[in-house]
N, C-alpha and C. Protein backbone atom coordinates (compact mmCIF):
# COMPACT_ATOMS: atom_id res chain seq x y z
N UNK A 1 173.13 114.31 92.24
CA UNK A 1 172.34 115.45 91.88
C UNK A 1 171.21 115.63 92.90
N UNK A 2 171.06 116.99 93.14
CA UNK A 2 170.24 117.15 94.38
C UNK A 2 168.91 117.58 93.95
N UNK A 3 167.79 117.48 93.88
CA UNK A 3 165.97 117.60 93.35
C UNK A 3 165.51 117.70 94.48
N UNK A 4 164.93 119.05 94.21
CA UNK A 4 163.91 119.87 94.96
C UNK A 4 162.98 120.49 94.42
N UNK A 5 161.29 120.37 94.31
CA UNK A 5 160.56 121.46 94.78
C UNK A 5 160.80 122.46 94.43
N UNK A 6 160.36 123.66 92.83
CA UNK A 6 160.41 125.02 93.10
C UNK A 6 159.96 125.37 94.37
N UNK A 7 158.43 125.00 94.37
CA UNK A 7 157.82 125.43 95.77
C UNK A 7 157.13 124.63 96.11
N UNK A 8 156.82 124.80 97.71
CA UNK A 8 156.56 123.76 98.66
C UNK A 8 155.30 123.16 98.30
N UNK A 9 154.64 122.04 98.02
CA UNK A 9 153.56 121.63 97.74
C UNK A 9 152.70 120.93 99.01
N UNK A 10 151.39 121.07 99.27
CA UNK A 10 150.40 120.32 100.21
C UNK A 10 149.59 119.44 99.68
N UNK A 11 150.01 117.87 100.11
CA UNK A 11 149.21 117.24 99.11
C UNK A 11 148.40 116.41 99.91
N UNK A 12 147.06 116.31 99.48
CA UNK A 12 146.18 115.46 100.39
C UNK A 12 145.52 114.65 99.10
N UNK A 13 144.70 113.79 99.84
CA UNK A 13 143.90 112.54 98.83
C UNK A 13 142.76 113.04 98.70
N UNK A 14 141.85 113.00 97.78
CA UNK A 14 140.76 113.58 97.52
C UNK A 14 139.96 112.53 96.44
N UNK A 15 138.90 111.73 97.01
CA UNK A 15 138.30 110.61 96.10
C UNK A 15 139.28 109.72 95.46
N UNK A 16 140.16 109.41 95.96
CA UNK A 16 141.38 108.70 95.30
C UNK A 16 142.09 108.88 94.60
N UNK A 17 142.36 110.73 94.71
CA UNK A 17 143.32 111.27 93.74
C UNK A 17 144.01 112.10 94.68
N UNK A 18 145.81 112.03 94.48
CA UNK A 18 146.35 112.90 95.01
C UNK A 18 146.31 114.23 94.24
N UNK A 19 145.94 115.35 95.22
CA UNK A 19 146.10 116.83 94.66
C UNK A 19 146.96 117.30 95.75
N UNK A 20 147.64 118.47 94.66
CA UNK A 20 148.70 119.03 95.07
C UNK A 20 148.41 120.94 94.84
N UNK A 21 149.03 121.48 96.09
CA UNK A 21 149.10 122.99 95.74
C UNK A 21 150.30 123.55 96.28
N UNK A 22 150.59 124.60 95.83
CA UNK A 22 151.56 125.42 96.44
C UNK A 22 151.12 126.19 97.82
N UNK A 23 151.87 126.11 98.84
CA UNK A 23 151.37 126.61 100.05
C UNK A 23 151.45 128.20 100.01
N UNK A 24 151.06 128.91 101.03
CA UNK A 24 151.53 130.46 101.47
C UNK A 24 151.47 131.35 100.09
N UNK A 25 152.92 132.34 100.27
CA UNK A 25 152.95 133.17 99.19
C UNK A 25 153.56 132.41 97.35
N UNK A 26 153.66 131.52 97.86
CA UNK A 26 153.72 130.69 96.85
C UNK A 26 152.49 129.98 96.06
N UNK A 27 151.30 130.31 96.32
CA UNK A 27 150.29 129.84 96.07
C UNK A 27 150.07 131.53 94.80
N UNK A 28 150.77 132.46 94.69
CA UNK A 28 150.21 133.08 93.91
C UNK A 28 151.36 133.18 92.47
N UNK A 29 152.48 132.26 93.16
CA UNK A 29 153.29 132.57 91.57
C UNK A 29 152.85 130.68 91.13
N UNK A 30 152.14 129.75 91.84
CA UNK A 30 152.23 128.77 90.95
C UNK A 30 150.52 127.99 91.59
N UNK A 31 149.67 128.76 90.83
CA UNK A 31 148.41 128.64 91.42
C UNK A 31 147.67 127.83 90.63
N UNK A 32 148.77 126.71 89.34
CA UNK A 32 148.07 125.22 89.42
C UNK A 32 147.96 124.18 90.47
N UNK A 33 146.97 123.44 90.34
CA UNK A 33 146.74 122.27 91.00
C UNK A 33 147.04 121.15 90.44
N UNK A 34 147.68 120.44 91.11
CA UNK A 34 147.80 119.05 90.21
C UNK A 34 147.43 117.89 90.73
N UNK A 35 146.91 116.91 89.79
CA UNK A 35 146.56 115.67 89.94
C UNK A 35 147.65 114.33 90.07
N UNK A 36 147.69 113.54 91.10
CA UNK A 36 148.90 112.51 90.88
C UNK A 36 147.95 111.40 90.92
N UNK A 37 149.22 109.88 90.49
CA UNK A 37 148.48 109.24 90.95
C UNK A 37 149.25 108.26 91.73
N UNK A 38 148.95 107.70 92.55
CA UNK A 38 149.63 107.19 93.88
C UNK A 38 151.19 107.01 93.83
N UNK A 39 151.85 106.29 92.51
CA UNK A 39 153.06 106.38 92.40
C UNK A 39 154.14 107.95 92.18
N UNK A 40 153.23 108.38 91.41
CA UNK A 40 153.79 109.66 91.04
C UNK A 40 153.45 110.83 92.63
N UNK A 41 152.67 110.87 93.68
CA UNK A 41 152.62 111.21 94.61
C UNK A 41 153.71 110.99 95.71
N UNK A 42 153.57 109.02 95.65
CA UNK A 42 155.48 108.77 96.12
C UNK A 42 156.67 109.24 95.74
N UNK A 43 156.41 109.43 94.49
CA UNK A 43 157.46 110.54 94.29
C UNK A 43 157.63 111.82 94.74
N UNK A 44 156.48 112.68 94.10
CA UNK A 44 156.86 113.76 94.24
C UNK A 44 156.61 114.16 96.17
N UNK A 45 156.37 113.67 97.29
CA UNK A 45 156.21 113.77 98.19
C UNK A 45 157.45 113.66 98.81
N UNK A 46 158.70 113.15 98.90
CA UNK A 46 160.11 113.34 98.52
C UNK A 46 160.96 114.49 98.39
N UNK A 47 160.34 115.20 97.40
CA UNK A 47 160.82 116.30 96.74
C UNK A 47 160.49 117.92 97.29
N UNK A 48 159.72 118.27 98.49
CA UNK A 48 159.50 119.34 99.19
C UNK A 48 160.42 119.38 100.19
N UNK A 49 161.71 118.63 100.29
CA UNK A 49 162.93 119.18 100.96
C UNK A 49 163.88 118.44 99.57
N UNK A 50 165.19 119.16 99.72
CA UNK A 50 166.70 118.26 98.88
C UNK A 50 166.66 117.37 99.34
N UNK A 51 166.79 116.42 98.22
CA UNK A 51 167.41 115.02 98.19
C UNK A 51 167.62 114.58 96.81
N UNK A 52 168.82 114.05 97.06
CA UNK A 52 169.55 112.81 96.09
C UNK A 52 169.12 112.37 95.25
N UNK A 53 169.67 111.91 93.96
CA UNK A 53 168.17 111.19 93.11
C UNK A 53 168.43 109.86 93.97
N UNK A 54 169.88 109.37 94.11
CA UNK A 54 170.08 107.97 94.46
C UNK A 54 168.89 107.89 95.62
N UNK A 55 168.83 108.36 96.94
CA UNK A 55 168.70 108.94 97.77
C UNK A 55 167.21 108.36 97.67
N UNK A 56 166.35 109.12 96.12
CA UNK A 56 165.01 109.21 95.76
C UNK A 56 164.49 107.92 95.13
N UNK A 57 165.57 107.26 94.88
CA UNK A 57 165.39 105.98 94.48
C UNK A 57 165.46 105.09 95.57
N UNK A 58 166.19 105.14 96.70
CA UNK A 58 165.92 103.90 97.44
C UNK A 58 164.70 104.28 98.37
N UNK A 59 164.17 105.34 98.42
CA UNK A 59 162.91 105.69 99.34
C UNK A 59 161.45 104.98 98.03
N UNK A 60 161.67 105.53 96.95
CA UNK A 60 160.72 104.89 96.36
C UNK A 60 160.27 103.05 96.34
N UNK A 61 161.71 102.47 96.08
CA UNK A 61 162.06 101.69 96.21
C UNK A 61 161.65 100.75 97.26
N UNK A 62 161.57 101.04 98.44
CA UNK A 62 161.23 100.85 100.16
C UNK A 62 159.61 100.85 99.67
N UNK A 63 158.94 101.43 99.42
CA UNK A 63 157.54 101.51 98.95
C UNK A 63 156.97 100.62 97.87
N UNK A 64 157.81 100.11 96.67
CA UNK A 64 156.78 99.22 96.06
C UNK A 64 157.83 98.34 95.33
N UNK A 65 157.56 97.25 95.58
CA UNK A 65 157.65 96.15 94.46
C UNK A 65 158.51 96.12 93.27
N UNK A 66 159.98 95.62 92.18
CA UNK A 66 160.03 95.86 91.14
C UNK A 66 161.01 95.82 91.31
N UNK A 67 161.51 96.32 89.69
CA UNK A 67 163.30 96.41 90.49
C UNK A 67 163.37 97.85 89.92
N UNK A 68 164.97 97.80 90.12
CA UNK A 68 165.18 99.40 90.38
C UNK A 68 165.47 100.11 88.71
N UNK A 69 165.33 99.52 88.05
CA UNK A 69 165.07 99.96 86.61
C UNK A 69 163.83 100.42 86.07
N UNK A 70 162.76 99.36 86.65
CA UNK A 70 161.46 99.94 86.65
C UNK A 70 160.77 101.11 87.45
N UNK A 71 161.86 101.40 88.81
CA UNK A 71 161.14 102.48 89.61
C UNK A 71 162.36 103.45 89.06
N UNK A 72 163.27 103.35 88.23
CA UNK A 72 164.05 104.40 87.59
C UNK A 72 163.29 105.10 86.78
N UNK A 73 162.65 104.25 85.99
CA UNK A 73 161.94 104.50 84.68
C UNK A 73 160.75 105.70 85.08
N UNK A 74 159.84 104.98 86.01
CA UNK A 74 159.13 105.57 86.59
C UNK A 74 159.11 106.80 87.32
N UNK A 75 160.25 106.85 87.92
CA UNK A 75 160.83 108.46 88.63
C UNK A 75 160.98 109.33 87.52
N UNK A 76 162.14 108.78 86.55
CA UNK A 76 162.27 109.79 85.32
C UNK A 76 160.88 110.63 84.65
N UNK A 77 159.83 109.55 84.81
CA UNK A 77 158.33 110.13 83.74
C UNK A 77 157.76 110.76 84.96
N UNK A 78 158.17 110.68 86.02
CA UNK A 78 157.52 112.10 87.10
C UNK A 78 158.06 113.18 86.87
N UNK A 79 159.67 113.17 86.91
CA UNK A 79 160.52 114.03 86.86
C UNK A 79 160.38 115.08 85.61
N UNK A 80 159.78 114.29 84.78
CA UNK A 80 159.95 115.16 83.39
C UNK A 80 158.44 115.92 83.41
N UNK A 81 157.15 115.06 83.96
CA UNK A 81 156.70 116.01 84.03
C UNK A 81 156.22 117.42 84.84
N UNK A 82 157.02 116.84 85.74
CA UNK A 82 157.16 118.03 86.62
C UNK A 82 157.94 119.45 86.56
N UNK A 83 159.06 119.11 85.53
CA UNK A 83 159.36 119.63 84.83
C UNK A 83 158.73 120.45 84.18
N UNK A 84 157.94 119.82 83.28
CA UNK A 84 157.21 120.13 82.10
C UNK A 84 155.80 121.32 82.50
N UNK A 85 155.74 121.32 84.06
CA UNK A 85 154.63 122.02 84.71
C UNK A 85 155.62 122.89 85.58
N UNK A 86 156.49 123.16 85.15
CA UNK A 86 157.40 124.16 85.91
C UNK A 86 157.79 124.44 87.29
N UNK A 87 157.74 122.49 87.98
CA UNK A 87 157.79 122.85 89.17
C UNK A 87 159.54 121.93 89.57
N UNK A 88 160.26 122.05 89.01
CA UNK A 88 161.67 121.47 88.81
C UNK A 88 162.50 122.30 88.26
C-alpha cells in the first residue's frame, strides 16, 4: 500500500516542537498547523513523496531502537491521526 501526503507539508523545529504547514496554494485549502513530536515527525517526514508502508517501516526503523512491532504500533497512531486531521 502506497501513503502519501494530501499536501506537501514544511516542517521545521521550533523550541523543540516539530511544526508542520502546507506549502504554496495548498496553504489555503489546509491552513492547519500541526504539532509533532519527534517520532511522529519521523514519520510523517516520509510521507511528502509515495512510499510503501513496508518501505515506511524500515526507514523508521533505521532511526530508532525497538522492534518492529513497536515502531508498527507507533506508525499506525500517526497514521490514524493524520487521518483524523484530514491529511491521508
Amino acid at each position: 500500500m502506497t501513503i502519501q501526503l494530501k499536501y506537501p507539508i514544511f516542517f521545521k523545529r521550533v523550541n523543540g516542537t516539530w511544526m508542520g504547514i502546507a506549502m504554496g496554494e495548498h496553504a489555503r485549502e489546509y491552513s492547519n498547523m500541526l504539532r509533532l513530536n519527534d517520532m511522529s515527525y519521523d514519520v510523517a517526514k516520509h510521507l511528502n513523496e509515495p512510499i510503501e508502508r513496508e518501505e515506511l517501516t524500515r526507514r523508521v526503523m533505521a532511526e530508532y531502537e525497538g522492534s518492529e512491532g513497536e515502531v508498527n504500533q507507533t506508525i499506525e497512531q500517526v497514521l490514524k491521526q493524520l487521518r483524523e486531521a484530514g491529511l491521508l
